[in-house]
N, C-alpha and C. Protein backbone atom coordinates (compact mmCIF):
# COMPACT_ATOMS: atom_id res chain seq x y z
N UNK A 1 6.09 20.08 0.56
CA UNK A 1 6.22 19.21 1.71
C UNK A 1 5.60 19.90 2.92
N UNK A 2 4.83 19.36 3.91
CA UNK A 2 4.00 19.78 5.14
C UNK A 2 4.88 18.85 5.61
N UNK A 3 5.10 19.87 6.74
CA UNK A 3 6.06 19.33 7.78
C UNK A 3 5.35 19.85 8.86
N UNK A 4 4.94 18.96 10.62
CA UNK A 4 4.40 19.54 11.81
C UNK A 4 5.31 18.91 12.87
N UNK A 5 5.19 19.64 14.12
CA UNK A 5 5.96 18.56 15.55
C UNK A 5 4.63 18.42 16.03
N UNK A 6 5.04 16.98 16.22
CA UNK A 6 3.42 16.34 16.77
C UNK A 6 4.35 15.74 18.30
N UNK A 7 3.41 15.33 19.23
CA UNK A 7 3.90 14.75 20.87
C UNK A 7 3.34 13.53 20.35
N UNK A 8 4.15 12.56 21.30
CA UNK A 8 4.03 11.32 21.31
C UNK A 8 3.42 11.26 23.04
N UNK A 9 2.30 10.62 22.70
CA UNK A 9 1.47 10.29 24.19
C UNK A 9 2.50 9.57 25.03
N UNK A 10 1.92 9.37 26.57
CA UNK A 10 2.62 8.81 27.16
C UNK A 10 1.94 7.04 26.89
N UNK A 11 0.92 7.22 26.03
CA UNK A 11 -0.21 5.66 25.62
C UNK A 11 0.87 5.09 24.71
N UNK A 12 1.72 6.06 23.80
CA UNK A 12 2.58 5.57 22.29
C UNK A 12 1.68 6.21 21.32
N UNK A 13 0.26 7.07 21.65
CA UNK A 13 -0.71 7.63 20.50
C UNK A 13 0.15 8.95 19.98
N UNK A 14 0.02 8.95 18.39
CA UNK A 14 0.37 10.46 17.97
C UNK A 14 -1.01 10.67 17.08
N UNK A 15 -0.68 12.10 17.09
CA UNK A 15 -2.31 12.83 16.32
C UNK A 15 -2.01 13.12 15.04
N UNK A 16 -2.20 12.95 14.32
CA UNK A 16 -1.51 13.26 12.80
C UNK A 16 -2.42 14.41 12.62
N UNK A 17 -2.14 15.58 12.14
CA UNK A 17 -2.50 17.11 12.19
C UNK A 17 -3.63 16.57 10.90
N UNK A 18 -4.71 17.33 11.18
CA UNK A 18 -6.07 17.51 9.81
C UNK A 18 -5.38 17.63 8.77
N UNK A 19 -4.50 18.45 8.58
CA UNK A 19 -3.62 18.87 6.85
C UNK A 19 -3.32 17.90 6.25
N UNK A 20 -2.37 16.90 7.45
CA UNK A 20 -1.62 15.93 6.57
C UNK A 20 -2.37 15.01 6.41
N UNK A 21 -3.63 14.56 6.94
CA UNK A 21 -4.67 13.01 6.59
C UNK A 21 -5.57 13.41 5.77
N UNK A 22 -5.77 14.89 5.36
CA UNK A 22 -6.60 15.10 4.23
C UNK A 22 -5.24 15.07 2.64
N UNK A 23 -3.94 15.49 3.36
CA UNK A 23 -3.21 15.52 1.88
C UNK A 23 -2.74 13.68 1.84
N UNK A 24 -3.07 12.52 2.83
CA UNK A 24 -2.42 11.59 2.41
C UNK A 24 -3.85 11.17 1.79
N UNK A 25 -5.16 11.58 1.94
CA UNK A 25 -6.28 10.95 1.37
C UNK A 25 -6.58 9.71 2.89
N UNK A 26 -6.57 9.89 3.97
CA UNK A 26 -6.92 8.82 5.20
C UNK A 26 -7.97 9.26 5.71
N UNK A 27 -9.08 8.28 5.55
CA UNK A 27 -10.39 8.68 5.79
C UNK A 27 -10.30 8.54 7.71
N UNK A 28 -11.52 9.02 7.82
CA UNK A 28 -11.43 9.55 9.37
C UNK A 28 -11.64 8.40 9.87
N UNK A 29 -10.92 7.39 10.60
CA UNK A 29 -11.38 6.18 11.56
C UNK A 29 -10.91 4.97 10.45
N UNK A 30 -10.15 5.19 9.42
CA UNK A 30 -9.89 4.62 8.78
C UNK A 30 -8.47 3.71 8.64
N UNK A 31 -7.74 2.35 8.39
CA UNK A 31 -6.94 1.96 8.76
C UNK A 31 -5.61 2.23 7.72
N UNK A 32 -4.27 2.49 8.54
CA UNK A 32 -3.31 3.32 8.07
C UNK A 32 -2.02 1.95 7.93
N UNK A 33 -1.13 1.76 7.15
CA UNK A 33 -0.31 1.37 7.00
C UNK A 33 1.08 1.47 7.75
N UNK A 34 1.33 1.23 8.72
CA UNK A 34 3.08 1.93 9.00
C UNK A 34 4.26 1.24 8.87
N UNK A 35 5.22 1.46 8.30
CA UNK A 35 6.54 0.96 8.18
C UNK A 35 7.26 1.15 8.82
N UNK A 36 8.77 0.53 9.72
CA UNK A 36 9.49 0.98 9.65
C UNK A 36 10.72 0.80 8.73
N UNK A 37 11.48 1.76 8.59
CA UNK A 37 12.31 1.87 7.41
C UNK A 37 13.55 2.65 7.87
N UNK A 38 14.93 2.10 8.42
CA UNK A 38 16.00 2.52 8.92
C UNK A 38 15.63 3.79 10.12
N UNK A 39 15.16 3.05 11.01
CA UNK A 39 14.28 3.83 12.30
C UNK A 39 13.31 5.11 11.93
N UNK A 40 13.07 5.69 10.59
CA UNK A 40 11.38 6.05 10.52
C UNK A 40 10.15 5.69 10.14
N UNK A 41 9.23 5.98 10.64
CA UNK A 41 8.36 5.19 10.78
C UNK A 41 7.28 6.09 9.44
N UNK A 42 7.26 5.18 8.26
CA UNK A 42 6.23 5.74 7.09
C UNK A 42 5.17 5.24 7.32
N UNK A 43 4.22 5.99 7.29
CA UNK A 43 2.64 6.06 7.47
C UNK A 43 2.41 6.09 6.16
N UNK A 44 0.83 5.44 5.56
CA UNK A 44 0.45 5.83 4.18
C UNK A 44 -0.70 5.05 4.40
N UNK A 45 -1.48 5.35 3.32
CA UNK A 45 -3.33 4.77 2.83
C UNK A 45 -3.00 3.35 2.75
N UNK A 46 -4.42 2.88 2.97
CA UNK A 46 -4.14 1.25 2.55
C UNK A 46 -4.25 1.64 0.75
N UNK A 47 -5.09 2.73 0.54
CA UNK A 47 -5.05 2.63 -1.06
C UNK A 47 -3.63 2.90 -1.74
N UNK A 48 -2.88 3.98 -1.21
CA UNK A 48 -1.48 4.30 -1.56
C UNK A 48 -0.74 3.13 -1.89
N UNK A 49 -0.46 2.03 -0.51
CA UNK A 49 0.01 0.68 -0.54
C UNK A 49 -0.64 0.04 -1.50
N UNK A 50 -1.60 -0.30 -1.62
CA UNK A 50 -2.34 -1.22 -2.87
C UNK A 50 -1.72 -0.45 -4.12
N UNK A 51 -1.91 0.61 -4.70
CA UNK A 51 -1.13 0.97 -6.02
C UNK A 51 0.39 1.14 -5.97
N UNK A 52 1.27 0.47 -4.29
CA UNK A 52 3.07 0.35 -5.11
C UNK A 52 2.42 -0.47 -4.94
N UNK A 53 2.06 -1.78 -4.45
CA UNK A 53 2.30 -3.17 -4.84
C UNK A 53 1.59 -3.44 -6.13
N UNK A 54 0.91 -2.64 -7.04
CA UNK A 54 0.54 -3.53 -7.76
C UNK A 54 1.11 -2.84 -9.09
N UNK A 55 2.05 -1.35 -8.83
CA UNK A 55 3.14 -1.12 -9.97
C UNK A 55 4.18 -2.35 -9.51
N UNK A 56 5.01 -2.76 -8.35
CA UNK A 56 5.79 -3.36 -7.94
C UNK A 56 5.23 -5.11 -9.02
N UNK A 57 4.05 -5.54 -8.76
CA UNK A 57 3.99 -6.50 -9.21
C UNK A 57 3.42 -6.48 -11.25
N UNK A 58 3.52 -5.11 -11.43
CA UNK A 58 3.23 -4.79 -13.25
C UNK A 58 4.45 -4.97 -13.70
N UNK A 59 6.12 -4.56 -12.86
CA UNK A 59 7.05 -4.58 -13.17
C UNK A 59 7.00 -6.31 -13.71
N UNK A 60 6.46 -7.50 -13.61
CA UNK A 60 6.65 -9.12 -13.49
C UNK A 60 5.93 -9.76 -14.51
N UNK A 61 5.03 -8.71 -14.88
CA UNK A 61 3.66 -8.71 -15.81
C UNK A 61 4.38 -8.75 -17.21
N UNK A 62 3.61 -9.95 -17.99
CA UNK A 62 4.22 -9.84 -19.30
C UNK A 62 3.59 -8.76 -19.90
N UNK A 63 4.01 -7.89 -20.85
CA UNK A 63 3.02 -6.80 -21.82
C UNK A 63 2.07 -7.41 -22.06
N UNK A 64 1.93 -8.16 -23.29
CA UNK A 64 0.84 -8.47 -23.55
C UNK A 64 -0.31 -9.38 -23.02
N UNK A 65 -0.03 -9.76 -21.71
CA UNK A 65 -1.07 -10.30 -21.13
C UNK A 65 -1.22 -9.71 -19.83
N UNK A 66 -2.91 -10.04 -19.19
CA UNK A 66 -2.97 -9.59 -17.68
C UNK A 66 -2.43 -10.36 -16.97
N UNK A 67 -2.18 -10.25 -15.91
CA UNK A 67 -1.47 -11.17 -15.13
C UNK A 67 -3.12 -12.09 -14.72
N UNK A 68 -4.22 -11.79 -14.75
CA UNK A 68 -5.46 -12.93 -14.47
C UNK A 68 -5.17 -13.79 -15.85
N UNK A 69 -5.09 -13.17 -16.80
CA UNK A 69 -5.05 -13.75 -18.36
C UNK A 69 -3.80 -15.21 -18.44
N UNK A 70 -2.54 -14.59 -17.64
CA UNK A 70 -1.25 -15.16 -17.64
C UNK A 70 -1.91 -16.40 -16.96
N UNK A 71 -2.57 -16.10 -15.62
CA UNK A 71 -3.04 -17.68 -14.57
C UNK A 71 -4.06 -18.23 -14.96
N UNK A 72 -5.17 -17.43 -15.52
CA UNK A 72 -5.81 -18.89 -16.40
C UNK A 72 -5.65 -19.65 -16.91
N UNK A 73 -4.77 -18.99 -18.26
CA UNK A 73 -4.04 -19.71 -18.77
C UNK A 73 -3.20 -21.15 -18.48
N UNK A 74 -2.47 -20.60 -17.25
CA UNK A 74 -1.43 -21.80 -16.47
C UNK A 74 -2.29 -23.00 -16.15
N UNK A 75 -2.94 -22.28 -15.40
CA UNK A 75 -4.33 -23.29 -14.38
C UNK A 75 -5.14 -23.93 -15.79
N UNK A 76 -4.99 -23.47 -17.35
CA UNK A 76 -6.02 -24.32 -18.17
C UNK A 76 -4.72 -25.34 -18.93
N UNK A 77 -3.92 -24.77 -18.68
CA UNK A 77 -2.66 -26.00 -19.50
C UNK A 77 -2.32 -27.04 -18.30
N UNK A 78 -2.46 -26.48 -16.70
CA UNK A 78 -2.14 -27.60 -15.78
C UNK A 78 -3.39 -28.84 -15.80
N UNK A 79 -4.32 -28.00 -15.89
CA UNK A 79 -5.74 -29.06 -16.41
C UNK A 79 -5.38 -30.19 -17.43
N UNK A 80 -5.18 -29.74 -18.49
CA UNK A 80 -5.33 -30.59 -19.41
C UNK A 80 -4.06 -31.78 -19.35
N UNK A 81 -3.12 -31.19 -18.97
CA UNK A 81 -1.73 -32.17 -18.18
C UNK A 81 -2.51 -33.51 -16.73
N UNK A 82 -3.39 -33.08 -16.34
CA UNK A 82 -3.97 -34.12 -15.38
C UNK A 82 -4.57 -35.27 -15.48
């Protein structure tokens, strides 16, 4: 764990130290995610976020199909119902 004390501007800007945006993978000028979550505030990659939501949404996923596989499917049986 990297832990730093960073200042909070008098703007609301904080500097996130070189260490920790090269260990979260946040490209330089690049856009960051923040949460809050019982008053702290989690920072993370938009890529980080894209892989929980899309374990979050594998948890919904039948095994044996993709979830594109699952909605074609739907969308080719709602077809033929029309």
């Amino acid at each position: 764990m990297y832990q730093a004390n960073i200042t909070l501007a008098s703007n609301g800007r904080l500097v996130i130290p070189a260490q920790m945006r090269a260990e979260m993978g946040l490209p330089q000028g690049g856009p960051v995610i923040a949460r809050l979550i019982d008053g702290a505030v989690i920072l993370e990659s938009v890529d980080l976020a894209v892989r929980r939501a899309q374990a979050l949404v594998r948890q919904y996923a039948t095994v044996a199909d993709s979830v594109a596989d699952e909605l074609i499917r739907d969308r080719r049986a709602a077809a033929d119902h029309e």
